[in-house]
N, C-alpha and C. Protein backbone atom coordinates (compact mmCIF):
# COMPACT_ATOMS: atom_id res chain seq x y z
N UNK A 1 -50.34 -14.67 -51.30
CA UNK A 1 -51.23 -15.28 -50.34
C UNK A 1 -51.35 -16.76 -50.66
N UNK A 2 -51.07 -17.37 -50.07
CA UNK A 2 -51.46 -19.24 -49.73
C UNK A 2 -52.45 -19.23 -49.57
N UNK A 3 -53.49 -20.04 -50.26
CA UNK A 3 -54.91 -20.16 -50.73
C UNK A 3 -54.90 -21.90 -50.27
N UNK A 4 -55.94 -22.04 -49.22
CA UNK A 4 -56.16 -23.69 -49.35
C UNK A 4 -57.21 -24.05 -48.98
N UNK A 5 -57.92 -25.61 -49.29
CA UNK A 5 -58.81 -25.86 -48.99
C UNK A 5 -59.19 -26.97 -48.64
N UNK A 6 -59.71 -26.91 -47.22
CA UNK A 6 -59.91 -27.91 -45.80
C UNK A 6 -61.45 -28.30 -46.06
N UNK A 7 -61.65 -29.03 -45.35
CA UNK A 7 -63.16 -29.51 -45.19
C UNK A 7 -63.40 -29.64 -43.09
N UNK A 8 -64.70 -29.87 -42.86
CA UNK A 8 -64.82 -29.55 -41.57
C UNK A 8 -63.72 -30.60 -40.94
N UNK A 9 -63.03 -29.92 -39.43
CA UNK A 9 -62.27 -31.07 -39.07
C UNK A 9 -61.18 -30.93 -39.30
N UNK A 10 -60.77 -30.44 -40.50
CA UNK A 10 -59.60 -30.51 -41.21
C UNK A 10 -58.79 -29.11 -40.70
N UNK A 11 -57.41 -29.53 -40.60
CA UNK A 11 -56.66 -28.13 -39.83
C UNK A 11 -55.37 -27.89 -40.97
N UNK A 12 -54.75 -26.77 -40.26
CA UNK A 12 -53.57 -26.28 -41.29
C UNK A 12 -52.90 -26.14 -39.84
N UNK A 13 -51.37 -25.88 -40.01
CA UNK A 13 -50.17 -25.51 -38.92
C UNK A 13 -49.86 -24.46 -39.83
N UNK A 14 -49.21 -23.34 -38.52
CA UNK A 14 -48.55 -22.32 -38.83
C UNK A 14 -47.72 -22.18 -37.73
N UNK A 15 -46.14 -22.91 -38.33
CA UNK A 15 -44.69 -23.17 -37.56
C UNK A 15 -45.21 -24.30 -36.38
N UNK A 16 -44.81 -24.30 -35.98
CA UNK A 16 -44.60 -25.69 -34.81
C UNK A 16 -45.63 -25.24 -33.88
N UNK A 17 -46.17 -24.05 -33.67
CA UNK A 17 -47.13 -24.09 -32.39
C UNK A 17 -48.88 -23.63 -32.64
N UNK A 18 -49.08 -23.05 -33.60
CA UNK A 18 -50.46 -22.98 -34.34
C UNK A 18 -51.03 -23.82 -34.96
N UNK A 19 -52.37 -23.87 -34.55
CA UNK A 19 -53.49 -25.08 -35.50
C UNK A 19 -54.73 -24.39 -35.65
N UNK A 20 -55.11 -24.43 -36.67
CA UNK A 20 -56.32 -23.25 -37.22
C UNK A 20 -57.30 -25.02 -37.90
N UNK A 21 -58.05 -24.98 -37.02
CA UNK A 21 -59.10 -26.15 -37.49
C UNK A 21 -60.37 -25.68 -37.60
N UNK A 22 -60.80 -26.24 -38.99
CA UNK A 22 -62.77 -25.53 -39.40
C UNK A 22 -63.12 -26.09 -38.45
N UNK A 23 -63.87 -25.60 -38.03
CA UNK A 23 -65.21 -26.56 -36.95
C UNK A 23 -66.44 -26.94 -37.70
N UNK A 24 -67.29 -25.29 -38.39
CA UNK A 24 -67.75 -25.95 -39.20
C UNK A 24 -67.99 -24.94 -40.45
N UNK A 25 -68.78 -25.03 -41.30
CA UNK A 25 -69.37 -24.41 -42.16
C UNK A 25 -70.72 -24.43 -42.34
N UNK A 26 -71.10 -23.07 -42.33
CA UNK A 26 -73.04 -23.16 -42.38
C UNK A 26 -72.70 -21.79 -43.39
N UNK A 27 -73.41 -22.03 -44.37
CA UNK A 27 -73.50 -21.48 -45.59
C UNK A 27 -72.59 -20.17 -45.35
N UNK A 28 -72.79 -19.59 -45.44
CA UNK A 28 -71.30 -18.78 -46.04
C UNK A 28 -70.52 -18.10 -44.66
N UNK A 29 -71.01 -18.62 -43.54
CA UNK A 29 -69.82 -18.45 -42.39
C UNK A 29 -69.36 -20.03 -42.24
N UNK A 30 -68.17 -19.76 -41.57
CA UNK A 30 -67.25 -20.35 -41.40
C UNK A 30 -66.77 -20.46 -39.67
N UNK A 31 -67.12 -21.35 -38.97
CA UNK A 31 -66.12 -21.50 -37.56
C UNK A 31 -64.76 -22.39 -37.40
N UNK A 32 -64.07 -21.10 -37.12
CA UNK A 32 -62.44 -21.60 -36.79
C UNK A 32 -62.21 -22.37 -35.40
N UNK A 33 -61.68 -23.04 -35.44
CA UNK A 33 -60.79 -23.68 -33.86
C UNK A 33 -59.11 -22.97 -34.06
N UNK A 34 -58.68 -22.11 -33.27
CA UNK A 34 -57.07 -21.53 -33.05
C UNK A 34 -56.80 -22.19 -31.69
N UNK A 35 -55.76 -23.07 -31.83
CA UNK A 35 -54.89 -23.27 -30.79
C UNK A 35 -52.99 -22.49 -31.23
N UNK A 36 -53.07 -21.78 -30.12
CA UNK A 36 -51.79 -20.97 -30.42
C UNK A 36 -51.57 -20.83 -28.74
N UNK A 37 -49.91 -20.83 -28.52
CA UNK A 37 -49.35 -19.96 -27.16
C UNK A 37 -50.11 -18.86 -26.51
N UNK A 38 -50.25 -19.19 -25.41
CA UNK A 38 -50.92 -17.77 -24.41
C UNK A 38 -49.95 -16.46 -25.52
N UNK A 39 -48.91 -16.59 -25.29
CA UNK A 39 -48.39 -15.67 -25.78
C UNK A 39 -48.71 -14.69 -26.90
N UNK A 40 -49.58 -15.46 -27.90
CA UNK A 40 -49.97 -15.17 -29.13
C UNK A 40 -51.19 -14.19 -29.04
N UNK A 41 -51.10 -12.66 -29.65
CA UNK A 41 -52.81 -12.58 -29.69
C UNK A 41 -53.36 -12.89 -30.58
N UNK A 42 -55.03 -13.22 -30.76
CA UNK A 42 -55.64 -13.65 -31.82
C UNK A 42 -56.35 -12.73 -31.79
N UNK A 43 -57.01 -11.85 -33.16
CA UNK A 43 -57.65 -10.94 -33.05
C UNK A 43 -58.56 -11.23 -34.27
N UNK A 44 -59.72 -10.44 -34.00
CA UNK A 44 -60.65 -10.16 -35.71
C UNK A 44 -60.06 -9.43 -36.16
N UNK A 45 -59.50 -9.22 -37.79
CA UNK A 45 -59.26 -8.10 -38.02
C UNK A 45 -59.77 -6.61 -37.67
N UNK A 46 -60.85 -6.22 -37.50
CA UNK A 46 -61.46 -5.14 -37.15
C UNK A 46 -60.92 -4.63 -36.20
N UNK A 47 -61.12 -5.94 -34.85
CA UNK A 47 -60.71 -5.37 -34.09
C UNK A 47 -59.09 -4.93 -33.75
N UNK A 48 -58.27 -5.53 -34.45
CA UNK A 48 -56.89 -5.49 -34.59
C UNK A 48 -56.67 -3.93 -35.22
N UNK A 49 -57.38 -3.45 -36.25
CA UNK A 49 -57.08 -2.42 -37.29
C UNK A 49 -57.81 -1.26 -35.96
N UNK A 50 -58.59 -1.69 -34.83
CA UNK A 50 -58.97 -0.79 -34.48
C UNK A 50 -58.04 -0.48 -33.06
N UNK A 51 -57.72 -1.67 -32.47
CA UNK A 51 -56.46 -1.55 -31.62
C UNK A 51 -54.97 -0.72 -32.00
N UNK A 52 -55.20 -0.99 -33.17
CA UNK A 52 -53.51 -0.28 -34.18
C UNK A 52 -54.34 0.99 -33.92
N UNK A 53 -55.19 1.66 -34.37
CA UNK A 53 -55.63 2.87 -34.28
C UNK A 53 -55.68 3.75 -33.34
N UNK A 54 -56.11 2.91 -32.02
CA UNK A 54 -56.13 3.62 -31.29
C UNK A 54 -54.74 4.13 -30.19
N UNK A 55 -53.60 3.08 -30.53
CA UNK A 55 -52.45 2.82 -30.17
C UNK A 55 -51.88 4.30 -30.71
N UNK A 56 -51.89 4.56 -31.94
CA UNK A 56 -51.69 5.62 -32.82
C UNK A 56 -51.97 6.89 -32.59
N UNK A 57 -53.29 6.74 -32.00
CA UNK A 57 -54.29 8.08 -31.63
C UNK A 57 -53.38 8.36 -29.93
N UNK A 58 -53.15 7.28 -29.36
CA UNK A 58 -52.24 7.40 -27.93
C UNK A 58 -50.90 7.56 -27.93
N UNK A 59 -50.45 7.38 -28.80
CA UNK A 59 -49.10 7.99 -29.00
C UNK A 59 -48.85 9.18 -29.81
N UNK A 60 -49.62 10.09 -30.28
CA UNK A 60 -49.54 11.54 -30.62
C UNK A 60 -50.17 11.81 -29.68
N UNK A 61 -51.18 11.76 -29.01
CA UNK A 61 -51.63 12.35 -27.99
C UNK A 61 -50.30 12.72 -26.49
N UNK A 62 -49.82 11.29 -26.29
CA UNK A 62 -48.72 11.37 -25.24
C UNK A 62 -47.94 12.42 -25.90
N UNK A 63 -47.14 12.55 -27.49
CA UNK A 63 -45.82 12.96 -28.34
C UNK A 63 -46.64 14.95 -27.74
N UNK A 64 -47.81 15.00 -27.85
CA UNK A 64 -47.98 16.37 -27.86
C UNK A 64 -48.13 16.84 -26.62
N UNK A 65 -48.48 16.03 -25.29
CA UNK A 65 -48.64 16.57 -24.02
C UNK A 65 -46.80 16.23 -23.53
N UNK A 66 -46.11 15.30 -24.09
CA UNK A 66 -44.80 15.81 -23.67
C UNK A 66 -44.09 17.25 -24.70
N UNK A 67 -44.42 17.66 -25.59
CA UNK A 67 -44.34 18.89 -25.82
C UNK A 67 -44.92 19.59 -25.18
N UNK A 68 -45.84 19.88 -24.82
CA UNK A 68 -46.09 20.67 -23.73
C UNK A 68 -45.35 21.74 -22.77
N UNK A 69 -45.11 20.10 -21.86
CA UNK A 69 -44.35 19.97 -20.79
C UNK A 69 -43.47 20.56 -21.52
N UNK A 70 -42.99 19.78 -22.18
CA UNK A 70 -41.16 20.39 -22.40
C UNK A 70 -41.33 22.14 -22.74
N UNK A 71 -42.44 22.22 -23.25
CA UNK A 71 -41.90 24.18 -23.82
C UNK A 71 -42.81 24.86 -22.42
N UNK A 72 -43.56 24.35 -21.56
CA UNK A 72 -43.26 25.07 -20.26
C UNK A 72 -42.41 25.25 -19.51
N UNK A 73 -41.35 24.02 -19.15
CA UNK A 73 -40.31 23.94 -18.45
C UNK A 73 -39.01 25.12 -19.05
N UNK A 74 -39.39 25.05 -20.54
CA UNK A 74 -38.00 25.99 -21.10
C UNK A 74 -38.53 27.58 -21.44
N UNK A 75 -40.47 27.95 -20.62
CA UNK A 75 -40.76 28.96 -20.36
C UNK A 75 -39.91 29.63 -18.95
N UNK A 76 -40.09 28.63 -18.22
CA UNK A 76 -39.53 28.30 -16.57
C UNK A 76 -38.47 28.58 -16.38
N UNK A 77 -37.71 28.32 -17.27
CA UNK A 77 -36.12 28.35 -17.26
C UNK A 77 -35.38 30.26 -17.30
């Protein structure tokens, strides 16, 4: 992990199209400025770990209703 340390104002780049600038600091939070491509998502972790989750929870769900299907159709048959 790359460890660094900015003061308010002060930004870092990540590759040619990201800029992560403090805005400010009030005792132990911290406000970010992200400029990144539409393209890019920016997430809280939380909510990222909870998007992966539920992505997860929707794709066994789909993996078992196309089993389903499939062992009715080869009841059918």
């Amino acid at each position: 992990m790359l460890v660094l340390t900015r003061k308010p104002n002060e930004a870092i780049m990540i590759g040619d199209d990201i800029e992560i600038t403090i805005l400010s600091i009030e005792g132990e939070q911290i406000k970010l400025g992200i400029n990144a491509p539409k393209n890019v998502e920016i997430h809280r972790k939380e909510i990222y770990l909870s998007i992966q989750q539920e992505n997860s929870e929707a794709t066994q769900t789909e993996s078992h209703l196309l089993q389903n299907i499939n062992e009715y159709f080869k009841k059918k048959s």
